[in-house]
C-alpha atoms as a PDB file:
ATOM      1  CA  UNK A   1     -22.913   6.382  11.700  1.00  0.00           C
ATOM      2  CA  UNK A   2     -19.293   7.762  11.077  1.00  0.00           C
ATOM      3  CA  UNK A   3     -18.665   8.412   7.255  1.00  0.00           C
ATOM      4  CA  UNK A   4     -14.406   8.011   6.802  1.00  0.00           C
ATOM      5  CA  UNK A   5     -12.361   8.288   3.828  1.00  0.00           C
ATOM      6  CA  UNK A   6      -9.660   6.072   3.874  1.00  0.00           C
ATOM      7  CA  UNK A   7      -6.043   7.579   2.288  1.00  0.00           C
ATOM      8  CA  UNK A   8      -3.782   4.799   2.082  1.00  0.00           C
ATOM      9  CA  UNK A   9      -0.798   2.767   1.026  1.00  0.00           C
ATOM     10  CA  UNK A  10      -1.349  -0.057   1.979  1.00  0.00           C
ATOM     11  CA  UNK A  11       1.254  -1.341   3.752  1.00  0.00           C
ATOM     12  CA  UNK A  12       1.413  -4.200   6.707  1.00  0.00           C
ATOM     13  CA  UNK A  13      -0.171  -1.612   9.423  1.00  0.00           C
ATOM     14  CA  UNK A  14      -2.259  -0.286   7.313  1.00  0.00           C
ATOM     15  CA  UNK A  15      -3.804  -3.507   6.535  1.00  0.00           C
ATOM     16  CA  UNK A  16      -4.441  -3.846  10.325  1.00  0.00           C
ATOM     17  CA  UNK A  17      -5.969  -0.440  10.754  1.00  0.00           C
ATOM     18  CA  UNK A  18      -8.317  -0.975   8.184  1.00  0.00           C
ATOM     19  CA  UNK A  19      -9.686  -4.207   9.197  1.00  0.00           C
ATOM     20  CA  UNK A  20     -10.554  -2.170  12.559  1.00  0.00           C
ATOM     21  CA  UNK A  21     -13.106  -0.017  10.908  1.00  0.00           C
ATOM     22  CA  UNK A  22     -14.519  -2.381   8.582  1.00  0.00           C
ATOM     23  CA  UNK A  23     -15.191  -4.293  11.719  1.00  0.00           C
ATOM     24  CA  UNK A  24     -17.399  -1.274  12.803  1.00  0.00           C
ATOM     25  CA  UNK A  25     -21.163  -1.200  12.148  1.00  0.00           C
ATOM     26  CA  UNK A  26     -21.020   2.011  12.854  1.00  0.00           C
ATOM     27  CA  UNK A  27     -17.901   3.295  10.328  1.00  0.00           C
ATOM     28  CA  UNK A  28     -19.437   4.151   6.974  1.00  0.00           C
ATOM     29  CA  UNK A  29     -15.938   3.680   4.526  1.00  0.00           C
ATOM     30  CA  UNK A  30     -17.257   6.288   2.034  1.00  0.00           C
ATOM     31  CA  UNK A  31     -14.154   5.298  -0.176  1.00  0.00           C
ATOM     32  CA  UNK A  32     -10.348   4.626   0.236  1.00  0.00           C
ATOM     33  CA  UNK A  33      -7.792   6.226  -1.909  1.00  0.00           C
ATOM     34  CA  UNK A  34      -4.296   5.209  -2.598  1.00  0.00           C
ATOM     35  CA  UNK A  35      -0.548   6.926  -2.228  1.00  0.00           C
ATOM     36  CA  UNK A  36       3.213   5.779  -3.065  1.00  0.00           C
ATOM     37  CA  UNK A  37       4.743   5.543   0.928  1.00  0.00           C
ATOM     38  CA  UNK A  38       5.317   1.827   1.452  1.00  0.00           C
ATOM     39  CA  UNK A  39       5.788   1.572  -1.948  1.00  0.00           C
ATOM     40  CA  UNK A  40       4.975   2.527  -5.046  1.00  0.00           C
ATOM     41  CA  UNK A  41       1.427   3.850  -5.424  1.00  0.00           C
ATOM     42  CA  UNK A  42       0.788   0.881  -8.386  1.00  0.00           C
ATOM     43  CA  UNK A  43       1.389  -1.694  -5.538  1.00  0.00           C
ATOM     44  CA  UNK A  44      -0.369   0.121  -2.791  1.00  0.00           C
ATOM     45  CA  UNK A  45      -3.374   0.434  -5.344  1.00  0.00           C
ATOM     46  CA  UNK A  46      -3.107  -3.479  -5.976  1.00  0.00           C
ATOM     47  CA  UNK A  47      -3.019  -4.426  -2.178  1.00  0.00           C
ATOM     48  CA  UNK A  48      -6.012  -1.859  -1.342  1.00  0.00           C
ATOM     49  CA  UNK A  49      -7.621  -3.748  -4.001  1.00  0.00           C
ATOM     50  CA  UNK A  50      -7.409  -7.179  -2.730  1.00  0.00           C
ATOM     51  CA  UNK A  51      -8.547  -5.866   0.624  1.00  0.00           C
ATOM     52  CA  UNK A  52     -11.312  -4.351  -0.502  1.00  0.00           C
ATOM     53  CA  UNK A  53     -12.308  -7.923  -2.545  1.00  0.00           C
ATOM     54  CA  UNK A  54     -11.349  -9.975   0.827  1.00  0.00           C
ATOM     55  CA  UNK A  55     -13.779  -7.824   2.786  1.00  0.00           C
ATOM     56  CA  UNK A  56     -16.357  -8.057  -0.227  1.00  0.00           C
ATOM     57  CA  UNK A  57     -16.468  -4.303  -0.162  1.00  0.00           C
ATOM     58  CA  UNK A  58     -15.619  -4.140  -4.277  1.00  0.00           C
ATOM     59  CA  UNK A  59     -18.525  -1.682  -4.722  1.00  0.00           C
ATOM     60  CA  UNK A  60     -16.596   1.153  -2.521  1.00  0.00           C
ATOM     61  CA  UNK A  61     -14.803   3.959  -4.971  1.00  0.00           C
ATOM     62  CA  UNK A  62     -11.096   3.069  -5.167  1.00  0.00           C
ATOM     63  CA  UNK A  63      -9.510   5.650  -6.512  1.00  0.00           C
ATOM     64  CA  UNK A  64      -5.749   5.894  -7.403  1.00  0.00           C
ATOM     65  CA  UNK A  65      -3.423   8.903  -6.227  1.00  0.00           C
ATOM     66  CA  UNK A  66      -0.141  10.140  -6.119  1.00  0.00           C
ATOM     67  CA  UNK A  67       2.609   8.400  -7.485  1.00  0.00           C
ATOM     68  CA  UNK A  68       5.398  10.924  -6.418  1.00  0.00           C
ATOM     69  CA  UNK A  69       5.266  13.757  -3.891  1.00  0.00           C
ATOM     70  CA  UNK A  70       4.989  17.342  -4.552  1.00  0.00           C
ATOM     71  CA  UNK A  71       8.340  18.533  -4.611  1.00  0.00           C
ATOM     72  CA  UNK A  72      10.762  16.000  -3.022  1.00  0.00           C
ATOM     73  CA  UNK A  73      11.942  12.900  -4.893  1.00  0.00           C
ATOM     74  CA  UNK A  74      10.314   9.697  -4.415  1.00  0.00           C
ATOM     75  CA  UNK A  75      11.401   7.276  -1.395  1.00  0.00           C
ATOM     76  CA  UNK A  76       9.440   4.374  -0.032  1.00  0.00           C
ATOM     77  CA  UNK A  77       9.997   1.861   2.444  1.00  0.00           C
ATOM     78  CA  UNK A  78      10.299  -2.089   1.264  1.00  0.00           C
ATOM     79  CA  UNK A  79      12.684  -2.826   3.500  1.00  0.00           C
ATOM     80  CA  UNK A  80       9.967  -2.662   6.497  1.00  0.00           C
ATOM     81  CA  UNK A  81       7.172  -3.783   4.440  1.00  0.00           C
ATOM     82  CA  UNK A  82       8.501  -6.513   1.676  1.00  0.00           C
ATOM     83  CA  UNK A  83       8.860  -5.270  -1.817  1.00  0.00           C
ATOM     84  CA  UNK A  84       5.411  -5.749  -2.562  1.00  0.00           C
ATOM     85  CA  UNK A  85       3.974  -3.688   0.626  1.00  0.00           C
ATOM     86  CA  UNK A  86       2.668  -7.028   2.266  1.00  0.00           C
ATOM     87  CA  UNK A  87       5.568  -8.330   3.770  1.00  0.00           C
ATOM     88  CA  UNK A  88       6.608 -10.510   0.285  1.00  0.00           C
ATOM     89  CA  UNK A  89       3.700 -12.792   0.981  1.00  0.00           C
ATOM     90  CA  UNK A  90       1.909 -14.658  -2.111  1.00  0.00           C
ATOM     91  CA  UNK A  91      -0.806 -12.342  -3.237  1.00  0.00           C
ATOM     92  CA  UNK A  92      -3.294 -13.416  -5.711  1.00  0.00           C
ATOM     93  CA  UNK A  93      -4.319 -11.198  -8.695  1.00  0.00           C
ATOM     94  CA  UNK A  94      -6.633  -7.911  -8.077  1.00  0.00           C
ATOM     95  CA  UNK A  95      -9.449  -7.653  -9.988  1.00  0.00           C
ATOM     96  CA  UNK A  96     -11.582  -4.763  -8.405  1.00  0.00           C
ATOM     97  CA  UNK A  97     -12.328  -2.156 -10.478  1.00  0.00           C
ATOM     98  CA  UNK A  98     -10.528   1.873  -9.955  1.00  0.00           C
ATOM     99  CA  UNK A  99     -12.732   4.799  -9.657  1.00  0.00           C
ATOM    100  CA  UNK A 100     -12.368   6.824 -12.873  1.00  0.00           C
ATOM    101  CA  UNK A 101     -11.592   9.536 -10.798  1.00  0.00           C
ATOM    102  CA  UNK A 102      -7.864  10.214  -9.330  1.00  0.00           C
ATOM    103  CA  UNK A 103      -7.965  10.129  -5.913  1.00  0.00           C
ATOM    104  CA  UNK A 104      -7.942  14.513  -5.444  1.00  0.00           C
ATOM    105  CA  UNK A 105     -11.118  14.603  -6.861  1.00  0.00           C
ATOM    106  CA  UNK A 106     -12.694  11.571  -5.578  1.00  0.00           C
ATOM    107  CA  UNK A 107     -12.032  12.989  -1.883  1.00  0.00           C
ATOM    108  CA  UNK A 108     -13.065  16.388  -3.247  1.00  0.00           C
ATOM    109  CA  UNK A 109     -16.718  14.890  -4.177  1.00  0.00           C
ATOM    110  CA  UNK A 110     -16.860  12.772  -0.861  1.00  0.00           C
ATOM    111  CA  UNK A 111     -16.478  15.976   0.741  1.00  0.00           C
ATOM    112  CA  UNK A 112     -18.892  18.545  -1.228  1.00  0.00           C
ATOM    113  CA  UNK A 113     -21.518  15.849  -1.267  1.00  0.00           C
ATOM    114  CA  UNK A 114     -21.539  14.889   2.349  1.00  0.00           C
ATOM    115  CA  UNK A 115     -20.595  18.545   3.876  1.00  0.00           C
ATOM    116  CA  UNK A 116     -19.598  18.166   7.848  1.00  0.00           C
ATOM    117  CA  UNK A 117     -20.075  14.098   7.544  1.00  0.00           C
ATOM    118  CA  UNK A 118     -16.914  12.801   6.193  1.00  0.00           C
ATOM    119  CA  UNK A 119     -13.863  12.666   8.441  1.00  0.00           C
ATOM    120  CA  UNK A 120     -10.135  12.277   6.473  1.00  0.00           C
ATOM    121  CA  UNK A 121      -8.123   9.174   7.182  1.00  0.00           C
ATOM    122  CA  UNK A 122      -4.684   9.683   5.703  1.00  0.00           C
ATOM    123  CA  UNK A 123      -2.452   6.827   7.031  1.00  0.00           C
ATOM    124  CA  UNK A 124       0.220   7.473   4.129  1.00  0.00           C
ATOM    125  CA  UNK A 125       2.392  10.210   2.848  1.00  0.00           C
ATOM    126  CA  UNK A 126      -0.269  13.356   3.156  1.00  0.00           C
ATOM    127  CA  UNK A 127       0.057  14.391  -1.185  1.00  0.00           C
ATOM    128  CA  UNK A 128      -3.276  13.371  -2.083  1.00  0.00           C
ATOM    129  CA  UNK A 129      -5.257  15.326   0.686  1.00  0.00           C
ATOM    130  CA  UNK A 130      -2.593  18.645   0.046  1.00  0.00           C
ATOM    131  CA  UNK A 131      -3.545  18.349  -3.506  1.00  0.00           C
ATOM    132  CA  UNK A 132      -7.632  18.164  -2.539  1.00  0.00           C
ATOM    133  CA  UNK A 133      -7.058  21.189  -0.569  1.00  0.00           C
ATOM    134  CA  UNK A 134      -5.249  23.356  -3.781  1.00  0.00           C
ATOM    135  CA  UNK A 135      -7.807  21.856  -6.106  1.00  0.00           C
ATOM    136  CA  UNK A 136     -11.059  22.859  -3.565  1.00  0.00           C
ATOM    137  CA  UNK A 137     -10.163  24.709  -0.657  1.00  0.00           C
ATOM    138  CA  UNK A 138     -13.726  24.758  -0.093  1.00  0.00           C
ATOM    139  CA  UNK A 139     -13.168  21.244   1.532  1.00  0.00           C
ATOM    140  CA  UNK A 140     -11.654  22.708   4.378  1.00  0.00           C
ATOM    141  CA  UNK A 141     -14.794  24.026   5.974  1.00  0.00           C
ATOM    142  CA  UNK A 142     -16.606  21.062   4.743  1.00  0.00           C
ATOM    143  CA  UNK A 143     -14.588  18.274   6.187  1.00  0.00           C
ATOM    144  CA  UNK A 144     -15.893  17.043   9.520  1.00  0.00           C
ATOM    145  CA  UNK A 145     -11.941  16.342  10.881  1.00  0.00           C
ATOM    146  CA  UNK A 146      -8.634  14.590   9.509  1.00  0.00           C
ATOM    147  CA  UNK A 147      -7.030  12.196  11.558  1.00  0.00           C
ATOM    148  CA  UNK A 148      -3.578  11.364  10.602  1.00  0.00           C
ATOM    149  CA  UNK A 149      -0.944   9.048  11.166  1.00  0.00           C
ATOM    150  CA  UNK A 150       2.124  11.185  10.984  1.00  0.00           C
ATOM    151  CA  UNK A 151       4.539  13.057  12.519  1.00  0.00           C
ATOM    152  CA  UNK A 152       6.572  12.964  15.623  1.00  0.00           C
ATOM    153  CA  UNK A 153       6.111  16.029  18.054  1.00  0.00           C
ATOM    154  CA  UNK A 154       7.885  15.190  21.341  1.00  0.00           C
ATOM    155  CA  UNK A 155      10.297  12.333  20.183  1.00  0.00           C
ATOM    156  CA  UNK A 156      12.392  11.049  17.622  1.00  0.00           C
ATOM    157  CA  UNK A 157      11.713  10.191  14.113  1.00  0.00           C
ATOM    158  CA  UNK A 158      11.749   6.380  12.660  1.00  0.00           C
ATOM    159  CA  UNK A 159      13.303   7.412   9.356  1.00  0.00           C
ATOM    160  CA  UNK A 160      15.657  10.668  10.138  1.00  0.00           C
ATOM    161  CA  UNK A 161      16.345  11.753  13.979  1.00  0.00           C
ATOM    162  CA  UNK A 162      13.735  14.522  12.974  1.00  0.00           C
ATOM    163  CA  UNK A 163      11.487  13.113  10.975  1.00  0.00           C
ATOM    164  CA  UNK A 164       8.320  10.025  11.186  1.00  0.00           C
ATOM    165  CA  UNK A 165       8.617   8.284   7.936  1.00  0.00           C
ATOM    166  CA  UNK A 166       4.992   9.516   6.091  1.00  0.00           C
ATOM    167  CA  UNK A 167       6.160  13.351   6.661  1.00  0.00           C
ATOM    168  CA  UNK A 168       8.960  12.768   5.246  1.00  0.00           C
ATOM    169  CA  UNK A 169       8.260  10.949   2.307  1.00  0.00           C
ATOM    170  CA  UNK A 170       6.377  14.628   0.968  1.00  0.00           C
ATOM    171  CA  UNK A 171       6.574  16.974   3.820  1.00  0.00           C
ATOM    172  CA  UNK A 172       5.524  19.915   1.256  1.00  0.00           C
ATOM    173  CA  UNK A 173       1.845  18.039   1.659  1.00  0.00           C
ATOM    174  CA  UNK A 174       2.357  17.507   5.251  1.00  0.00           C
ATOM    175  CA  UNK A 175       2.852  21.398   6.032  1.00  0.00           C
ATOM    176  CA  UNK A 176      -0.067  22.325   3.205  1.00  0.00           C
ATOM    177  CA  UNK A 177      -2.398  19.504   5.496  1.00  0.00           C
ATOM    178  CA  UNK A 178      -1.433  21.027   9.154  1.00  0.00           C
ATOM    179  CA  UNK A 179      -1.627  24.382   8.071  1.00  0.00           C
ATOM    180  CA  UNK A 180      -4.938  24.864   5.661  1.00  0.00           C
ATOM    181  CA  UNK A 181      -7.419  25.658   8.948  1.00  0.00           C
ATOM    182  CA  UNK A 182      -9.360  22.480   9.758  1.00  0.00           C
ATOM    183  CA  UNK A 183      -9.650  20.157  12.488  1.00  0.00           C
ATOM    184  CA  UNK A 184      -6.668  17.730  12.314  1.00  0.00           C
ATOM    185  CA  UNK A 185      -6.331  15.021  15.254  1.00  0.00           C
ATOM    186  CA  UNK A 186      -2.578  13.678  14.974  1.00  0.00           C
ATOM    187  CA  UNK A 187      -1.573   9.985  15.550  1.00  0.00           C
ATOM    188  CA  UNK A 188       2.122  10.486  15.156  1.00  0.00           C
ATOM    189  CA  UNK A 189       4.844   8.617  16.850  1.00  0.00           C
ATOM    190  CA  UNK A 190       4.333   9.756  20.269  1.00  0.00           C
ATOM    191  CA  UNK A 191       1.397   7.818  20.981  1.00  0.00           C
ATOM    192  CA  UNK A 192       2.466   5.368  18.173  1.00  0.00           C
ATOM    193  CA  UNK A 193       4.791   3.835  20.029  1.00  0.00           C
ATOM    194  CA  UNK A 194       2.809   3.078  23.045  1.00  0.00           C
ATOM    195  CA  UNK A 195      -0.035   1.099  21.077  1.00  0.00           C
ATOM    196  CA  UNK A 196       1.735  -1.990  21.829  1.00  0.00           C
ATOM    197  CA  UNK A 197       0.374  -5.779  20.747  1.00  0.00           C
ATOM    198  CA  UNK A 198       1.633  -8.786  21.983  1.00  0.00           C
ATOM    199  CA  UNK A 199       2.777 -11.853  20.335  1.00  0.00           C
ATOM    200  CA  UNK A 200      -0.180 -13.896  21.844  1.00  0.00           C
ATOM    201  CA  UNK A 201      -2.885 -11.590  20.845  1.00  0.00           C
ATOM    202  CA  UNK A 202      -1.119 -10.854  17.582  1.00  0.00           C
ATOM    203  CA  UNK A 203      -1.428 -14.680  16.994  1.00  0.00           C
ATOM    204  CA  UNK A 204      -5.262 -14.719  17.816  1.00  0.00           C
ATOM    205  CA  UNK A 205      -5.850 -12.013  15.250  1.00  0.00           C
ATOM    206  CA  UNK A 206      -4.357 -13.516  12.832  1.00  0.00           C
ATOM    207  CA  UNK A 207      -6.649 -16.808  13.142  1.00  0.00           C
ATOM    208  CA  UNK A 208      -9.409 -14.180  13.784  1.00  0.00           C
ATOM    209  CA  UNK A 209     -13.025 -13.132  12.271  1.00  0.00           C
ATOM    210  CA  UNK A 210     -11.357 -10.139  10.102  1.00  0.00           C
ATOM    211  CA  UNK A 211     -11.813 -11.106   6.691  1.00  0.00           C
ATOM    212  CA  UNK A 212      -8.767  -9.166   6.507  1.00  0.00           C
ATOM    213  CA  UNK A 213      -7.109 -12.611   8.900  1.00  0.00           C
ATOM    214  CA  UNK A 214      -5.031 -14.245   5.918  1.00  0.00           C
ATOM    215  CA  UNK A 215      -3.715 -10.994   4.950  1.00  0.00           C
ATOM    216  CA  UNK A 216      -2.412  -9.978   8.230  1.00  0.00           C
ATOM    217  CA  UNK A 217      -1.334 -13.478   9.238  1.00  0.00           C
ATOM    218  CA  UNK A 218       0.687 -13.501   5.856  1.00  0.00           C
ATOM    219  CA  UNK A 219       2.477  -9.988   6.060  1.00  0.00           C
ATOM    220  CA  UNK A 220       3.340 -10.019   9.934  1.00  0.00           C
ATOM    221  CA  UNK A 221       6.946 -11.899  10.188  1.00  0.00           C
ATOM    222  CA  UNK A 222       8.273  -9.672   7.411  1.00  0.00           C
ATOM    223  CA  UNK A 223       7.549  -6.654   9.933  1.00  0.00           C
ATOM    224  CA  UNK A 224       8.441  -8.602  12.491  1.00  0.00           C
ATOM    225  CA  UNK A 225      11.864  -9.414  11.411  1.00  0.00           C
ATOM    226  CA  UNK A 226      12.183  -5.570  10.949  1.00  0.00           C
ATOM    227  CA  UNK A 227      11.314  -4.575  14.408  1.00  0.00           C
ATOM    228  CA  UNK A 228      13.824  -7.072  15.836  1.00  0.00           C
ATOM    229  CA  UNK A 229      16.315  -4.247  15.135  1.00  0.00           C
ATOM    230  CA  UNK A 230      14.572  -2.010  17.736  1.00  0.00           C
ATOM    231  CA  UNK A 231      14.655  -4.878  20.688  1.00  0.00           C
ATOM    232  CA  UNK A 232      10.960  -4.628  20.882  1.00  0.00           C
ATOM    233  CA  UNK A 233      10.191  -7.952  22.813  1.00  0.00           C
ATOM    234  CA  UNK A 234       7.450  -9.953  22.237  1.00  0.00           C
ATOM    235  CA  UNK A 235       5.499  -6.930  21.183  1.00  0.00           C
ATOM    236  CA  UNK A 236       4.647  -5.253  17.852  1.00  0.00           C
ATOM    237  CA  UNK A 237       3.847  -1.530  17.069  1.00  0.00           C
ATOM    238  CA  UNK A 238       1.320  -0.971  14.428  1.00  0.00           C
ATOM    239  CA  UNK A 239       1.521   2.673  13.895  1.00  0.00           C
ATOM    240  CA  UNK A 240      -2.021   3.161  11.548  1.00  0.00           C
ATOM    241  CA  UNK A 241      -4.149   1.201  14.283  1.00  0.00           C
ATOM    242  CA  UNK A 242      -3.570   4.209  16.658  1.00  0.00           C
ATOM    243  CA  UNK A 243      -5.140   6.306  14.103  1.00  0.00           C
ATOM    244  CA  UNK A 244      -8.278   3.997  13.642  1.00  0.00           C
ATOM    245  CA  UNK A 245      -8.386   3.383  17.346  1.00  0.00           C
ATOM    246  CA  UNK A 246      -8.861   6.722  17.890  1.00  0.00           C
ATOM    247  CA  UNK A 247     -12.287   7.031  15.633  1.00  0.00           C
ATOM    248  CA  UNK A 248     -13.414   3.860  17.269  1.00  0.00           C
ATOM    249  CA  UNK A 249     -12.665   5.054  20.922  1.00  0.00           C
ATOM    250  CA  UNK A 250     -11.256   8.611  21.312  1.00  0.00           C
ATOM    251  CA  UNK A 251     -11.521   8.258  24.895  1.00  0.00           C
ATOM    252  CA  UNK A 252      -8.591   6.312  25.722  1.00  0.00           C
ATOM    253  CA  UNK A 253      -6.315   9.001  24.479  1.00  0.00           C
ATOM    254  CA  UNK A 254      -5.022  12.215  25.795  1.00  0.00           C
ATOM    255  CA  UNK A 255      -4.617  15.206  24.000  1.00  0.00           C
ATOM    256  CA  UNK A 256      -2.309  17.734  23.573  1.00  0.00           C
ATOM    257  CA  UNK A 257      -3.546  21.096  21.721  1.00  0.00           C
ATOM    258  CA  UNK A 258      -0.538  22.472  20.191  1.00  0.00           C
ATOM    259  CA  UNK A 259       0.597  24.985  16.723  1.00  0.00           C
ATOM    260  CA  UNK A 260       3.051  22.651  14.529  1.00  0.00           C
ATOM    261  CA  UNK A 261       4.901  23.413  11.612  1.00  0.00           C
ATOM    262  CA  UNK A 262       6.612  21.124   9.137  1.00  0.00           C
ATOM    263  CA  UNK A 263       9.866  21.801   8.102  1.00  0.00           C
ATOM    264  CA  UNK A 264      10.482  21.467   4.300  1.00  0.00           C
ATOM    265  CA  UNK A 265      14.338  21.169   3.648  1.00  0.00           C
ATOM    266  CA  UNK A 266      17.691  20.299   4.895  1.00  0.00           C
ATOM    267  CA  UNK A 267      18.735  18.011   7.097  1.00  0.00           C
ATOM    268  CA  UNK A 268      15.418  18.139   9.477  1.00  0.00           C
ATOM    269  CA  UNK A 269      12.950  17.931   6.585  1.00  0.00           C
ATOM    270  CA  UNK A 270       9.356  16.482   7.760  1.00  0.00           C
ATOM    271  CA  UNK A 271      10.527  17.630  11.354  1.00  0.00           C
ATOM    272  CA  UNK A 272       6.807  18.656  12.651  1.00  0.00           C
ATOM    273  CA  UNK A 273       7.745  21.125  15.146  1.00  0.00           C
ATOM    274  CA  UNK A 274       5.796  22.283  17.987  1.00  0.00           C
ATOM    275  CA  UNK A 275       5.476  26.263  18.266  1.00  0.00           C
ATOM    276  CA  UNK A 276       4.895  28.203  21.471  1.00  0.00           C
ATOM    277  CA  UNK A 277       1.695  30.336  20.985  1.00  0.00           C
ATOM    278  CA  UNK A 278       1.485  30.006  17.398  1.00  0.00           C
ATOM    279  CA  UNK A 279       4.385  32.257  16.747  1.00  0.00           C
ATOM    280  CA  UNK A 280       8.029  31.755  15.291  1.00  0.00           C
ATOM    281  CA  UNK A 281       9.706  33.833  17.740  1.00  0.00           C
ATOM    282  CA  UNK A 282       9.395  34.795  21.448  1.00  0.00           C
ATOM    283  CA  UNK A 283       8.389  38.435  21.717  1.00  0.00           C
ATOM    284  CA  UNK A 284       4.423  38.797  21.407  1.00  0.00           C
ATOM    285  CA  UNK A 285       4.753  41.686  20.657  1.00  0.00           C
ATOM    286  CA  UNK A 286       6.384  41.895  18.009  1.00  0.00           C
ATOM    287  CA  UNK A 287       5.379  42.526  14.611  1.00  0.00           C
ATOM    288  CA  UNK A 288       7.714  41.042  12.401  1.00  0.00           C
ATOM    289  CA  UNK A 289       7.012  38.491  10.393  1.00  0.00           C
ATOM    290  CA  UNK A 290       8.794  34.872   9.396  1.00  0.00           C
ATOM    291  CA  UNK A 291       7.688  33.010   6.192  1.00  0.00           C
ATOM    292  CA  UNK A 292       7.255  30.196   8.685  1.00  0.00           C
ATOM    293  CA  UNK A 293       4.895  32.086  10.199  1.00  0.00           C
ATOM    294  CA  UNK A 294       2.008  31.105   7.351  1.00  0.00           C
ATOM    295  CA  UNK A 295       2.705  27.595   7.461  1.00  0.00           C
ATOM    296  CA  UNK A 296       1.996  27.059  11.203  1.00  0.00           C
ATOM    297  CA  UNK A 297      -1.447  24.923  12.294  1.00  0.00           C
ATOM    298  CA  UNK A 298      -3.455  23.894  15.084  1.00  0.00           C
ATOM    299  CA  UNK A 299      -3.622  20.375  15.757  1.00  0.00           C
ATOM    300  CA  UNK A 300      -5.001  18.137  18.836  1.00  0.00           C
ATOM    301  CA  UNK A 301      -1.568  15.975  19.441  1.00  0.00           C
ATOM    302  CA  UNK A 302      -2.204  12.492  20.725  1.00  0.00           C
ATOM    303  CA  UNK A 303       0.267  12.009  23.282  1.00  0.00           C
ATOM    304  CA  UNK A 304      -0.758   9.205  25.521  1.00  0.00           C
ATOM    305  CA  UNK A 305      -3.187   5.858  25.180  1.00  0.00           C
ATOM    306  CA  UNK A 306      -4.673   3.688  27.710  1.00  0.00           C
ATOM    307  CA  UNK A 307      -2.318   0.228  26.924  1.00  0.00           C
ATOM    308  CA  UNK A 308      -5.580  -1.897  28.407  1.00  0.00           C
ATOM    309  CA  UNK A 309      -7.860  -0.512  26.636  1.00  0.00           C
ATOM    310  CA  UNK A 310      -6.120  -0.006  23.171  1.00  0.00           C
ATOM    311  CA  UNK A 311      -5.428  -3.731  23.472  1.00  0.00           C
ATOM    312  CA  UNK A 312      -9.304  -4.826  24.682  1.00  0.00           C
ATOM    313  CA  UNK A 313     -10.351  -2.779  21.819  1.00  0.00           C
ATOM    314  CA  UNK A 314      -7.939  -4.452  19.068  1.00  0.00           C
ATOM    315  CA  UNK A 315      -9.067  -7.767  20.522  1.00  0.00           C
ATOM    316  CA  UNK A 316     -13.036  -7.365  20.461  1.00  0.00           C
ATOM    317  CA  UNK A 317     -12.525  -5.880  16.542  1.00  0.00           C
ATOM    318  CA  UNK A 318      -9.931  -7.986  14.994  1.00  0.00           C
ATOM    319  CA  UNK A 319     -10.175 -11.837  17.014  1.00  0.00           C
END
């Protein structure tokens, strides 16, 4: 059994990623945690909520987060995800009840109280696992891994030319995540953008066994409309079910060890930058030092995925 905490802002993809693990017998969702990214972090908190109640999993901590980033203002995204995060469709009212607990500490206790079980799943903006980590940096030896949907090494960005959209939204967090000395596996765009799904299979899923069906039936053609810009085809990219595919089946991935840092300002900010051996600067020998320097992390990069087998494994969890 695989314990994850789920961070989230829920969000068309996300809704599709979690629907993966819930489909799991063997994915224990400890919890799930909200975030402003989509949008704000009272709608993401809502739409967490009803998926929780659609998958009857109301007894799960829910446990609300940040509503702005660290340092950077706030900036979501309803123009890919409708202005209520679900792709404008009809959504009844929530009723499930929050966690007393902001999200920080909720992941804290996850953590302390299952020490090398729980693995991190942040699929939104990173502020709520950077504020864990000040709060208890304890957590960091504790954690089993965190796997993140984030960042763009070896390509272009899908919000800046530097910069994947969930870095950039707080990329303060985003270098205090890569950087703190833990295991972090990183779903960014590189791999994101090969985890392709076709309109026929997309179709099936959303007629599917997920109890999570309606939702992602309903909040699909808003995305879909959005893509069109990109001349996708008859395909969809779905960047958070790379991140969940990867618990479920790690082997259809390869990996890329690499140092990253995050840059912070100007006109690259959330650029997540790969760094020969660790260092800012070319001479090894050398002994000066760069404030960049403490703010550099090792991180296994996903870089490629097995198309067949990404798409048999959507398929046997979500239709």
């Amino acid at each position: 059994m695989k314990k994850v905490w789920i961070d989230t802002d829920p969000g068309i993809d996300d809704t599709y990623a979690i629907a993966m693990l819930l489909a799991d017998p063997q994915i224990e969702i400890t919890g799930v945690s909200t975030v402003f990214g989509n949008v704000t972090v009272e709608k993401t908190t809502r739409n967490a909520k009803l998926l929780m109640e659609a998958a009857g999993k109301e007894h799960l901590p829910l446990a609300r987060g940040a509503a702005i980033p660290l340092y950077v203002p706030l900036d979501t995204s309803p123009f890919v995800h409708g202005a209520n995060g679900l792709g404008d469709m009809l959504l009844p009212e929530a009723h499930m009840q929050e966690s007393a607990l902001r999200a920080p500490q909720a992941i804290i206790d996850a953590i302390l109280n299952n020490p090398h079980e729980v693995t991190l799943l942040p699929i939104g903006p990173l502020t709520n696992i950077a504020m864990a980590v000040i709060l208890e940096p304890r957590i960091i030896d504790l954690v089993k891994e965190v796997v993140i949907m984030g960042g763009a090494v070896h390509c272009p960005g899908n919000i800046t030319p530097a910069a994947e959209a969930n870095f950039f939204h707080d990329p303060h967090a985003a270098q205090i995540v890569l950087s703190a000395g833990w295991k972090v596996v990183l779903a960014g765009l590189d791999v994101c953008s090969q985890g392709l799904i076709p309109q026929q299979l997309l179709e099936k899923i959303g007629n599917g066994k997920s109890p999570l069906a309606p939702y992602m039936k309903g909040s699909l053609p808003f995305f879909q409309n959005f893509l069109k810009l990109f001349e996708m085809g008859n395909t969809v990219t779905l960047p958070d079910t790379l991140a969940s595919a990867y618990l479920l089946n790690p082997d259809m991935f390869t990996i890329e060890k690499a140092y990253l840092f995050v840059e912070t300002e100007g006109n690259c900010m959330g650029q997540s930058l790969a760094v020969p051996r660790g260092k800012w600067y070319e001479d090894p020998n050398s002994k000066r030092r760069y404030t960049a320097d403490d703010h550099i992390g090792s991180v296994d990069v996903l870089l490629d995925v097995d198309q067949d087998e990404f798409q048999k494994l959507i398929e046997n969890y979500l239709v």
